[in-house]
Protein backbone atom coordinates (compact mmCIF):
# COMPACT_ATOMS: atom_id res chain seq x y z
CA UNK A 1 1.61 -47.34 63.35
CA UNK A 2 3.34 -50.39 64.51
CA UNK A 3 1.39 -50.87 67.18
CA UNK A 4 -2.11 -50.58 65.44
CA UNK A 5 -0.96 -52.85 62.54
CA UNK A 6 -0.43 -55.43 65.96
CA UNK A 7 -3.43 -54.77 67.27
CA UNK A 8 -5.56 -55.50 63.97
CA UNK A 9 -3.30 -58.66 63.31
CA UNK A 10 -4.44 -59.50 66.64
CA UNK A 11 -7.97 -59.02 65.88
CA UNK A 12 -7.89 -61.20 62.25
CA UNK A 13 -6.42 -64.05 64.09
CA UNK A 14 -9.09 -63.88 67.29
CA UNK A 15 -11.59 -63.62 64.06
CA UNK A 16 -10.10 -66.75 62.16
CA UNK A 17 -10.26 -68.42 65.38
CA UNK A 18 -13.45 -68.13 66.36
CA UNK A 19 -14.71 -69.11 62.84
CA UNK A 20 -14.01 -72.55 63.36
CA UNK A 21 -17.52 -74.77 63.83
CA UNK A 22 -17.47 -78.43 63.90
CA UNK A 23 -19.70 -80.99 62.50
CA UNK A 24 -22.11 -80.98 65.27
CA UNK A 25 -22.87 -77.21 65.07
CA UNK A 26 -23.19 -77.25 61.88
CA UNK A 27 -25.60 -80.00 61.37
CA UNK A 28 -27.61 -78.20 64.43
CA UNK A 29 -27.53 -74.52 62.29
CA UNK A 30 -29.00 -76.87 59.72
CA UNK A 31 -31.84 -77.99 61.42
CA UNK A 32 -30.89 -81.46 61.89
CA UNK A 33 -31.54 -82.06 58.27
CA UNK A 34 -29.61 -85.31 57.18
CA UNK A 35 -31.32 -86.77 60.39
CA UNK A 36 -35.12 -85.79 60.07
CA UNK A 37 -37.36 -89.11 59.46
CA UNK A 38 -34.60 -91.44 60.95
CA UNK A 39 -33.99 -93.65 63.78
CA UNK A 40 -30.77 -92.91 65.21
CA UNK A 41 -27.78 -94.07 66.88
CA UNK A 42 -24.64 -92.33 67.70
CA UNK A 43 -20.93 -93.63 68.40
CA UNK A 44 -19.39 -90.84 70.76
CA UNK A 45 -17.61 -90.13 74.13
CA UNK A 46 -17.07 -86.75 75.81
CA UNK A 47 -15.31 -84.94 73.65
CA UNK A 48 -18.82 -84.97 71.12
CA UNK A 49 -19.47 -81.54 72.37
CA UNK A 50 -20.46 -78.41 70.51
CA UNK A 51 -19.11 -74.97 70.72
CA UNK A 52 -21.15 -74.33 74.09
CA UNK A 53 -19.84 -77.82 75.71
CA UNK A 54 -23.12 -79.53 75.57
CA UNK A 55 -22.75 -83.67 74.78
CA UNK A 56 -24.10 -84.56 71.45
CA UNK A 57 -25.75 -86.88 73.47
CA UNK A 58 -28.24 -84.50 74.87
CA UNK A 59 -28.52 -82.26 71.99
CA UNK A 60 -30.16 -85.21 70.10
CA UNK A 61 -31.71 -86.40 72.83
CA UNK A 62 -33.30 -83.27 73.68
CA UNK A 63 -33.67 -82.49 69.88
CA UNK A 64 -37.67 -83.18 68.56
CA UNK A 65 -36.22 -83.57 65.01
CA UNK A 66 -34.28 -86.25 65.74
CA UNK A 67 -35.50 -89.26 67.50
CA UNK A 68 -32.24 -90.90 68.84
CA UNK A 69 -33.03 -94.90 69.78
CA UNK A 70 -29.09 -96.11 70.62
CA UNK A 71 -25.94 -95.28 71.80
CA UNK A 72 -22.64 -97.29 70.68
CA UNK A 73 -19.32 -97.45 73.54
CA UNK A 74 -15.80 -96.93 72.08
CA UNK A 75 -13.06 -97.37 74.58
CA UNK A 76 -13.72 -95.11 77.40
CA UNK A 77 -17.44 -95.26 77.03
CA UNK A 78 -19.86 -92.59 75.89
CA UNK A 79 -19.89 -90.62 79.09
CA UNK A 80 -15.78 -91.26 79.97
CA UNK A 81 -16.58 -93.09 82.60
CA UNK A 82 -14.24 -96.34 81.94
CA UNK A 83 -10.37 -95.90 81.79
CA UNK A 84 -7.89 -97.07 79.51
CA UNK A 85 -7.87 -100.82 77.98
CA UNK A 86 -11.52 -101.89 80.53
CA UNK A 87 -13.78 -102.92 78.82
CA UNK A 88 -16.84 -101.38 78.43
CA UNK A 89 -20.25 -103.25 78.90
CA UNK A 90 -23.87 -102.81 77.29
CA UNK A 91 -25.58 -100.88 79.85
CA UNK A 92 -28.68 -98.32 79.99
CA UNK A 93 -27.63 -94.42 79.90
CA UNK A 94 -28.76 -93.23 82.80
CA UNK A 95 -29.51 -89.51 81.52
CA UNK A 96 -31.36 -90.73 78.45
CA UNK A 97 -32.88 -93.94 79.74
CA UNK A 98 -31.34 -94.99 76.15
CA UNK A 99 -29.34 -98.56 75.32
CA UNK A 100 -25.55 -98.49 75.30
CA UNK A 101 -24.09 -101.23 73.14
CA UNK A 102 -20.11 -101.90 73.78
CA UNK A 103 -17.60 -101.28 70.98
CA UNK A 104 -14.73 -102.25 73.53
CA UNK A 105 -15.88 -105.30 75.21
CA UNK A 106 -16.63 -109.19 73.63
CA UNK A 107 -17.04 -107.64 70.33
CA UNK A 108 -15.12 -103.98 68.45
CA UNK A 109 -17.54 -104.45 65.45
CA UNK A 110 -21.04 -103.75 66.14
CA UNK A 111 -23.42 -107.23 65.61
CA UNK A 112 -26.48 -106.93 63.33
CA UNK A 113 -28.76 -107.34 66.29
CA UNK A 114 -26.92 -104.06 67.53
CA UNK A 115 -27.94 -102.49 64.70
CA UNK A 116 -31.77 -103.58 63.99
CA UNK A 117 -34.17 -100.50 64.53
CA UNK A 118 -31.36 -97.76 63.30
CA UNK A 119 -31.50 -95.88 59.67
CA UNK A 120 -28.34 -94.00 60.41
CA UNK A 121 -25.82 -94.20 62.32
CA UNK A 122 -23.65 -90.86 63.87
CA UNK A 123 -19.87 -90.57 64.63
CA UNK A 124 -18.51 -87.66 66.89
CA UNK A 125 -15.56 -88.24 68.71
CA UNK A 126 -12.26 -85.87 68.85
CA UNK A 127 -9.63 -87.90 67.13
CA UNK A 128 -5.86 -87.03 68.10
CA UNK A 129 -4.17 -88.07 64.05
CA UNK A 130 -2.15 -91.08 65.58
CA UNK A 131 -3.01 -94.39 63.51
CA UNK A 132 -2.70 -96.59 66.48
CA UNK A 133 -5.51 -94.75 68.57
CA UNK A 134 -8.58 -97.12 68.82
CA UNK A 135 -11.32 -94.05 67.28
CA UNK A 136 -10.76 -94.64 64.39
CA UNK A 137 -10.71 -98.15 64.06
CA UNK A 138 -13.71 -98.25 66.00
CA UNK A 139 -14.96 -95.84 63.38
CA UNK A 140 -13.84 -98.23 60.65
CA UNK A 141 -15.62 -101.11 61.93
CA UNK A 142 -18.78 -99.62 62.58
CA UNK A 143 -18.68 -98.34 58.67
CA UNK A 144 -18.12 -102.15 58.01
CA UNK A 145 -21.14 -103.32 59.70
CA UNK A 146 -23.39 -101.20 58.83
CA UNK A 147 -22.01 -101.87 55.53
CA UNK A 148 -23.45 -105.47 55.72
CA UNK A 149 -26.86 -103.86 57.33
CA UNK A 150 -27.22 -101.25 54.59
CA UNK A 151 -27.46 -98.61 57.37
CA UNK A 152 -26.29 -95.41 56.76
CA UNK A 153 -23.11 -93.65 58.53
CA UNK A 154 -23.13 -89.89 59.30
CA UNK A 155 -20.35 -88.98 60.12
CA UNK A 156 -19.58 -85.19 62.40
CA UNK A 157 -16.11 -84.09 61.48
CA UNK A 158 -13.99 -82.57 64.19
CA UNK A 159 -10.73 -80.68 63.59
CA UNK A 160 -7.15 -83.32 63.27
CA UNK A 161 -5.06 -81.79 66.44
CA UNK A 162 -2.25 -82.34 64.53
CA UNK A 163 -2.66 -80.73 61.73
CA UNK A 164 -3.85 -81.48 57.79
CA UNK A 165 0.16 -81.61 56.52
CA UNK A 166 1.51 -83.46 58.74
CA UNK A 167 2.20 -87.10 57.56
CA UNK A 168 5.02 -89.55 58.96
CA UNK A 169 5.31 -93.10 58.98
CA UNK A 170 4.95 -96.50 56.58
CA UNK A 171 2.36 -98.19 55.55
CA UNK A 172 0.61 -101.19 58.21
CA UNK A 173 2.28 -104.64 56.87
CA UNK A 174 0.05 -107.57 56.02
CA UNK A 175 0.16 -109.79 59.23
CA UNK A 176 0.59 -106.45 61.82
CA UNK A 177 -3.21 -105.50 60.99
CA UNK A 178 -4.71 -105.07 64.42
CA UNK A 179 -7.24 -102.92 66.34
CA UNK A 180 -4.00 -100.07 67.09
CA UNK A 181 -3.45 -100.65 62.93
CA UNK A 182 -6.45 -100.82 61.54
CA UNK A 183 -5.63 -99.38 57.97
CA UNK A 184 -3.26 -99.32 55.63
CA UNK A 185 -2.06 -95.83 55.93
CA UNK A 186 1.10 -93.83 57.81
CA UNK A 187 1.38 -93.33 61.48
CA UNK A 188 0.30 -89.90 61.16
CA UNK A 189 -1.70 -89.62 58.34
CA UNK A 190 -3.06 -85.63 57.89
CA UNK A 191 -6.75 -85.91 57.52
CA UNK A 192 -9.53 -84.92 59.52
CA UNK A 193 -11.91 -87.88 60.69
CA UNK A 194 -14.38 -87.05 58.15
CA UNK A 195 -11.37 -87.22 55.28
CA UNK A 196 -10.24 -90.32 56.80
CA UNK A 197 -13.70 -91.76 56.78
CA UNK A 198 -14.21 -91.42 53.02
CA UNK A 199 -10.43 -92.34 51.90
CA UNK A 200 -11.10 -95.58 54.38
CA UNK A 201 -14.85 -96.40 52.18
CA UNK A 202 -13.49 -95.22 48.79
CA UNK A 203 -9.87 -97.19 48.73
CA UNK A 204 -11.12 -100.14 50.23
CA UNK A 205 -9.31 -99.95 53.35
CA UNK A 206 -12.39 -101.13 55.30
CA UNK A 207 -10.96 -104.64 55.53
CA UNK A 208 -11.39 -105.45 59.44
CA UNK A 209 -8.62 -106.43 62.08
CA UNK A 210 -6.66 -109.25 59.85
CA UNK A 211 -6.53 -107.08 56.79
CA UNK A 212 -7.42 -109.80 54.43
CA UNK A 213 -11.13 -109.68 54.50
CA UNK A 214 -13.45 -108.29 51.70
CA UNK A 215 -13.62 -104.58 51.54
CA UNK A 216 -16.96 -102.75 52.17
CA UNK A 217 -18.48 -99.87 51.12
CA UNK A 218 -21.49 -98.36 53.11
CA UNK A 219 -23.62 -95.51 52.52
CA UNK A 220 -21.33 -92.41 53.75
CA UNK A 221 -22.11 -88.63 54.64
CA UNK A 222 -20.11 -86.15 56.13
CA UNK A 223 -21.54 -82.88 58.21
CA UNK A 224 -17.82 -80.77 57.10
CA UNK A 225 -16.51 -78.36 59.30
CA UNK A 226 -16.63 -74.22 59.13
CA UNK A 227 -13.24 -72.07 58.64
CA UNK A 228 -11.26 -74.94 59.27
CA UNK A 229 -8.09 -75.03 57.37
CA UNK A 230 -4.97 -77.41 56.60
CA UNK A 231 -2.51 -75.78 58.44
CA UNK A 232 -4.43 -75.26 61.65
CA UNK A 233 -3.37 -76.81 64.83
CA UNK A 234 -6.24 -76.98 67.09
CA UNK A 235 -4.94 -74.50 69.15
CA UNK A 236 -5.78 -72.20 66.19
CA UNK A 237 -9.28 -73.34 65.92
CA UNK A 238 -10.45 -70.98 69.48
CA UNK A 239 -12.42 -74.54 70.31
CA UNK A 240 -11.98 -76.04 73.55
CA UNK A 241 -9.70 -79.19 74.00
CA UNK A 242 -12.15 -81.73 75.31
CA UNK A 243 -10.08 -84.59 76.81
CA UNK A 244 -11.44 -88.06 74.44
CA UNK A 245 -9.27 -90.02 76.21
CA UNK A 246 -7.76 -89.98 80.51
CA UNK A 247 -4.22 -89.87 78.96
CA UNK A 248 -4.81 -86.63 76.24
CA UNK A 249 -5.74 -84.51 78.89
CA UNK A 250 -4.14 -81.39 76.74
CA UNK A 251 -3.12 -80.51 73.49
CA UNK A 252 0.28 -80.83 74.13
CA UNK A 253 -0.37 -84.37 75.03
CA UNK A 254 -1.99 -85.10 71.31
CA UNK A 255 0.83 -83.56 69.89
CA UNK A 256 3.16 -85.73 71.64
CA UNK A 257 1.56 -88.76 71.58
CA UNK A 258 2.75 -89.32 67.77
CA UNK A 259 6.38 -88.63 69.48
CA UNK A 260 6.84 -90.77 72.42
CA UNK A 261 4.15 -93.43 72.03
CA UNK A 262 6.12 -95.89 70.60
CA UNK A 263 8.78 -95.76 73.10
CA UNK A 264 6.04 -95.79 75.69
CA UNK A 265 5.83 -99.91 74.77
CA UNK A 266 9.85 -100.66 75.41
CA UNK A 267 9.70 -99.39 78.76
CA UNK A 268 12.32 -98.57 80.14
CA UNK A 269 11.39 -94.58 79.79
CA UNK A 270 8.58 -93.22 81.22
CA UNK A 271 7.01 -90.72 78.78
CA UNK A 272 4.93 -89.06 81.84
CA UNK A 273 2.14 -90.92 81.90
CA UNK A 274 1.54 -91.36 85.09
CA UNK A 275 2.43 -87.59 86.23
CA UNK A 276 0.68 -84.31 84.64
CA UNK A 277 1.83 -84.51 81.55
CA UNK A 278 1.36 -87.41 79.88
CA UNK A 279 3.52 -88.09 76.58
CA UNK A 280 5.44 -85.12 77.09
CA UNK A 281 8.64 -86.66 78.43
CA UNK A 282 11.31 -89.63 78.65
CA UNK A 283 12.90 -90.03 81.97
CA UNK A 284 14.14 -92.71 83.92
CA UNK A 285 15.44 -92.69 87.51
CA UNK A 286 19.06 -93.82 86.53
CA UNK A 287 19.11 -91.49 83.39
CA UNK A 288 21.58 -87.85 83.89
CA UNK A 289 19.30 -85.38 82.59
CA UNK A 290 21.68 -82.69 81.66
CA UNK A 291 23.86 -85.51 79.47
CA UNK A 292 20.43 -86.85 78.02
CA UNK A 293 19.49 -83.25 77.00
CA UNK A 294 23.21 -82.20 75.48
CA UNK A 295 23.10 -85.45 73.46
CA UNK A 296 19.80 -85.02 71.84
CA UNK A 297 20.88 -81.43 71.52
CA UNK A 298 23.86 -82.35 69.49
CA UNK A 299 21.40 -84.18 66.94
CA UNK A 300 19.86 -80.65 65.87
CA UNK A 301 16.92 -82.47 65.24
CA UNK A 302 14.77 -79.88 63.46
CA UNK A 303 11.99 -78.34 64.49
CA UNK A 304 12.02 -79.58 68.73
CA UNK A 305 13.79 -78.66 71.24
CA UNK A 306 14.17 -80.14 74.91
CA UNK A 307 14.56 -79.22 78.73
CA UNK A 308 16.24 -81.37 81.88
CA UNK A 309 12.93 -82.49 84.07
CA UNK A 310 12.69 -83.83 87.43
CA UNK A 311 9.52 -85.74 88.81
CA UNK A 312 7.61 -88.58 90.62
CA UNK A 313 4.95 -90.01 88.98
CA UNK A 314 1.57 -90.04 90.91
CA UNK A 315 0.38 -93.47 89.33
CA UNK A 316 1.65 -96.27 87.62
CA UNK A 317 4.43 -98.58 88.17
CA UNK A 318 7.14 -95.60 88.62
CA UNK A 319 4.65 -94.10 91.35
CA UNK A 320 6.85 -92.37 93.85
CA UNK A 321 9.98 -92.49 92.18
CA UNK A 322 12.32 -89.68 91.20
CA UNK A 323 12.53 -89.64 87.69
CA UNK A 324 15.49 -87.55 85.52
CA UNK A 325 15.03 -86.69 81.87
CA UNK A 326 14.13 -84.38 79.51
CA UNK A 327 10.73 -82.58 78.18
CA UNK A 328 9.65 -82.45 74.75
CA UNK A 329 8.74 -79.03 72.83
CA UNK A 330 8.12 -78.30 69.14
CA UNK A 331 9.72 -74.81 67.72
CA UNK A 332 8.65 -75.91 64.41
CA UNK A 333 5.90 -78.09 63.96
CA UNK A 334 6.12 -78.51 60.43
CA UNK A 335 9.89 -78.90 60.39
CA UNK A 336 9.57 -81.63 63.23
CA UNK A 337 10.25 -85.34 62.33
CA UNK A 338 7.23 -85.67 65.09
CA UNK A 339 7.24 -89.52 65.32
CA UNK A 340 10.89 -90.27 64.62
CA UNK A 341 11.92 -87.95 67.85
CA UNK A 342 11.32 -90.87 70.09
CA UNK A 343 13.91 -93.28 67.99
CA UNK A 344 16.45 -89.95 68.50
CA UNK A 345 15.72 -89.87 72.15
CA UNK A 346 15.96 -93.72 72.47
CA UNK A 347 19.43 -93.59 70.21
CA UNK A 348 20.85 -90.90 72.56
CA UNK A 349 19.95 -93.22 75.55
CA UNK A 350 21.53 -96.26 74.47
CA UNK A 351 24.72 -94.10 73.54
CA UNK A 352 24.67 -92.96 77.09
CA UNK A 353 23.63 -96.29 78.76
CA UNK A 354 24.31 -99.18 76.88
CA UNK A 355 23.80 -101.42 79.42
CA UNK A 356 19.93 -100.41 79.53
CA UNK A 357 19.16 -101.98 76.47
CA UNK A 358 14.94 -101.58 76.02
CA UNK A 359 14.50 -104.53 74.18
CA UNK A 360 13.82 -107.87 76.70
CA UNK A 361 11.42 -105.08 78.66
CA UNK A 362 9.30 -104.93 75.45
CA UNK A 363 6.21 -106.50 74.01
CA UNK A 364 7.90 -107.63 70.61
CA UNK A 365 3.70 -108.15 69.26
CA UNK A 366 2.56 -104.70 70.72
CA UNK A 367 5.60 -103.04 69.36
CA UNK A 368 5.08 -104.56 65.87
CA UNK A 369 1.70 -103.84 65.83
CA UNK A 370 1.73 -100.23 66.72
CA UNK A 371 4.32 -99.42 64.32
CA UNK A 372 2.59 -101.71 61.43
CA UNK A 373 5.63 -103.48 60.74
CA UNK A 374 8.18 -105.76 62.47
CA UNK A 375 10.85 -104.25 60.14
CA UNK A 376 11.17 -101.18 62.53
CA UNK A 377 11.93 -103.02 65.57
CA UNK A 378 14.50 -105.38 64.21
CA UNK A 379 16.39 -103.02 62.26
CA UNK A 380 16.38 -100.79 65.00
CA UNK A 381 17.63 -103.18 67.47
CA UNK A 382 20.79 -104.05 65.83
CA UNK A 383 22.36 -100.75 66.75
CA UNK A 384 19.32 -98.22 67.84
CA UNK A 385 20.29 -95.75 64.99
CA UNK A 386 17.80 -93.68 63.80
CA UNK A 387 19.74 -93.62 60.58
CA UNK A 388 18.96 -97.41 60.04
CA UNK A 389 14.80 -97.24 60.20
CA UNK A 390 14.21 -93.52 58.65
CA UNK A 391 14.20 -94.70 54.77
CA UNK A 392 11.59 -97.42 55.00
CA UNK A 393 9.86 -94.98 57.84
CA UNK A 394 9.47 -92.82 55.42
CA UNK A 395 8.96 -94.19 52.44
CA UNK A 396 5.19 -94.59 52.02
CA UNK A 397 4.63 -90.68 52.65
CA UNK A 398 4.73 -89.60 49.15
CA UNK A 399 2.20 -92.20 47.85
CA UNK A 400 -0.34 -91.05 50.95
CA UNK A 401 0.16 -87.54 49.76
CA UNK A 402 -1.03 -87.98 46.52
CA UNK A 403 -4.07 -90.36 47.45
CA UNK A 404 -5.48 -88.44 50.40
CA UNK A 405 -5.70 -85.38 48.40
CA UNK A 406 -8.40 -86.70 46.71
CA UNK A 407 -10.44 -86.96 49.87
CA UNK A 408 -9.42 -83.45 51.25
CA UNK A 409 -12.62 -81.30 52.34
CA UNK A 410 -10.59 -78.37 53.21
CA UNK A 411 -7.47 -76.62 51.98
């Protein structure tokens, strides 16, 4: 009896998983309704795919109800074909034979001559639910200028890797508004890109880089997903992890990301980029790794747990040097302080080796930046206790909570 109440447990979940569509296969089971009569351009990269890997590209190129007439470059480019921090130029596609206007280059906003000769304009990219990834500010911007061009904004909502409870972090600061802290909302923020999208055009968020520009509204749609729910990880969607960026190759590196980017920009750990698992880890090649692991293990931070590593990184600036640390796992997602783990790990470190002391190694501007605040990094520095940063890192959660409800599609 056991064993066939297993077996049809395993069954319901194979089911719930394979319910999942996103926004591009739903539009197409739709006909390509909200796009019929238009002239269209589309803001993706590789990871706009639908359930049978093709590129949105080509499905709306290849499409006769939509006439496509433009394609927009985030970081990356649309095919993946530039790595992190290039920039990307215009250039012709050369499957499509269509333009390719840069959203990473001399300009992150799309111009009004960009934008002459399109009625809508189509987002579909895989975001990772990190606030300082560039999608999504890319995604704000483009709402902003076709906000001034009256053109309207469609966007194809994807599942949030992370998660739709998941929220962690303060608020961006006026004066640390930038293109890795776009809006004013938390680090990790629990909303899918299409949730995002509206909360960003509703709450006048859309301000641009400095923060202290007009808000705009523009014309917004949203193609929602199928059988998606809030406590889904994408692992529990049964859709494929498309890579939207060189350095999320997995899912375990978007749910680390949030964990160990941060510490990424002292550096003086390398989180494992550069090796095969990028954001998974925090080694260095004069750290113990059984010490590093029994301190963090005497934190009983909830919800993670660790294990001693040994490795060279194939690229980078640590290329070809043994590196000693420990790697990052999640027993409890939900109970996980996700983004706070890397302050623990760097606190354990500086117990350990105070005489490697992160701080004239780091980027004071990029640190303040990513974290929305200079606040974190000063307060932090006095004695790198995570006890000293975890009230004001938290205290903007609650608020979120009760605002982004109000934009939830799914529950």
């Amino acid at each position: 009896m056991r064993y066939l109440f297993t077996l049809c447990a395993l069954a319901l979940a194979l089911q719930v998983r394979a319910q999942v569509l996103t926004g591009i296969d739903v539009l197409q089971e739709e006909g390509f309704r909200q796009l019929r009569g238009k002239r269209v351009g589309l803001v993706t990269n590789p990871s706009g795919v639908d359930r049978n890997l093709r590129s949105t590209i080509d499905i709306f190129f290849d499409a006769p109800e939509v006439n496509l007439v433009a394609l927009y470059g985030p970081e990356h480019g649309v095919r993946g074909d530039v790595y992190a921090g290039d920039h990307v130029a215009n250039s012709i596609d050369p499957k499509t034979g269509l333009p390719v206007y840069s959203l990473y280059g001399p300009t992150r906003e799309p111009t009004q001559e960009m934008l002459q000769g399109v009625d809508v304009m189509v987002y579909d990219i895989q975001d990772v639910g990190t606030r300082c990834y560039t999608f999504i500010s890319t995604l704000g911007l483009v709402m902003r200028a076709c906000a001034k061009a009256d053109v309207e904004v469609l966007v194809l909502d994807r599942p949030n890797p992370l998660g739709g409870n998941k929220v962690e972090g303060n608020y961006v600061q006026d004066g640390f508004y930038s293109f890795v802290s776009e809006f004013r909302i938390p680090f990790v923020y629990g909303l899918t890109v299409g949730e995002l999208a509206s909360l960003i055009n509703e709450e006048g968020l859309n301000r641009g880089q400095t923060g202290d520009l007009e808000p705009l509204h523009c014309r917004l749609n949203v193609v929602p997903m199928r059988g998606w729910q809030r406590w889904m990880l994408f692992e529990d969607t049964g859709l494929p992890w498309i890579l939207p960026s060189p350095n999320i190759p997995s899912l375990r590196s978007a749910l680390c990301y949030p964990a160990s980017g941060i510490c990424g920009e002292f550096g003086h750990l390398n989180t494992g980029v550069g090796y095969t698992i990028p954001f998974e880890t925090f080694a260095a090649e004069w750290v113990d790794a059984d010490a590093l692991k029994a301190r963090l293990d005497s934190y009983h931070i909830p919800g993670t747990a660790f294990r001693t590593i040994h490795y060279k990184p194939i690229a980078g600036s640590k290329k070809g040097i043994l590196l000693h640390g420990v790697q990052l796992f999640f027993t409890d997602w939900e109970a996980a302080p996700v983004s706070l783990v890397q302050f623990y790990v760097m606190q354990a470190v500086n117990e350990l080796y105070p005489d490697h002391n992160p701080y004239p190694l780091a980027s004071t501007r990029m640190l303040d930046i990513v974290s929305g605040t200079d606040y974190v990094r000063i307060q932090f520095g006095k004695r790198m206790k995570v006890a000293d940063i975890v009230g004001f890192w938290n205290k903007d959660t609650a608020h979120f909570r009760s605002v982004s409800k109000l934009y939830y599609l799914y529950r």
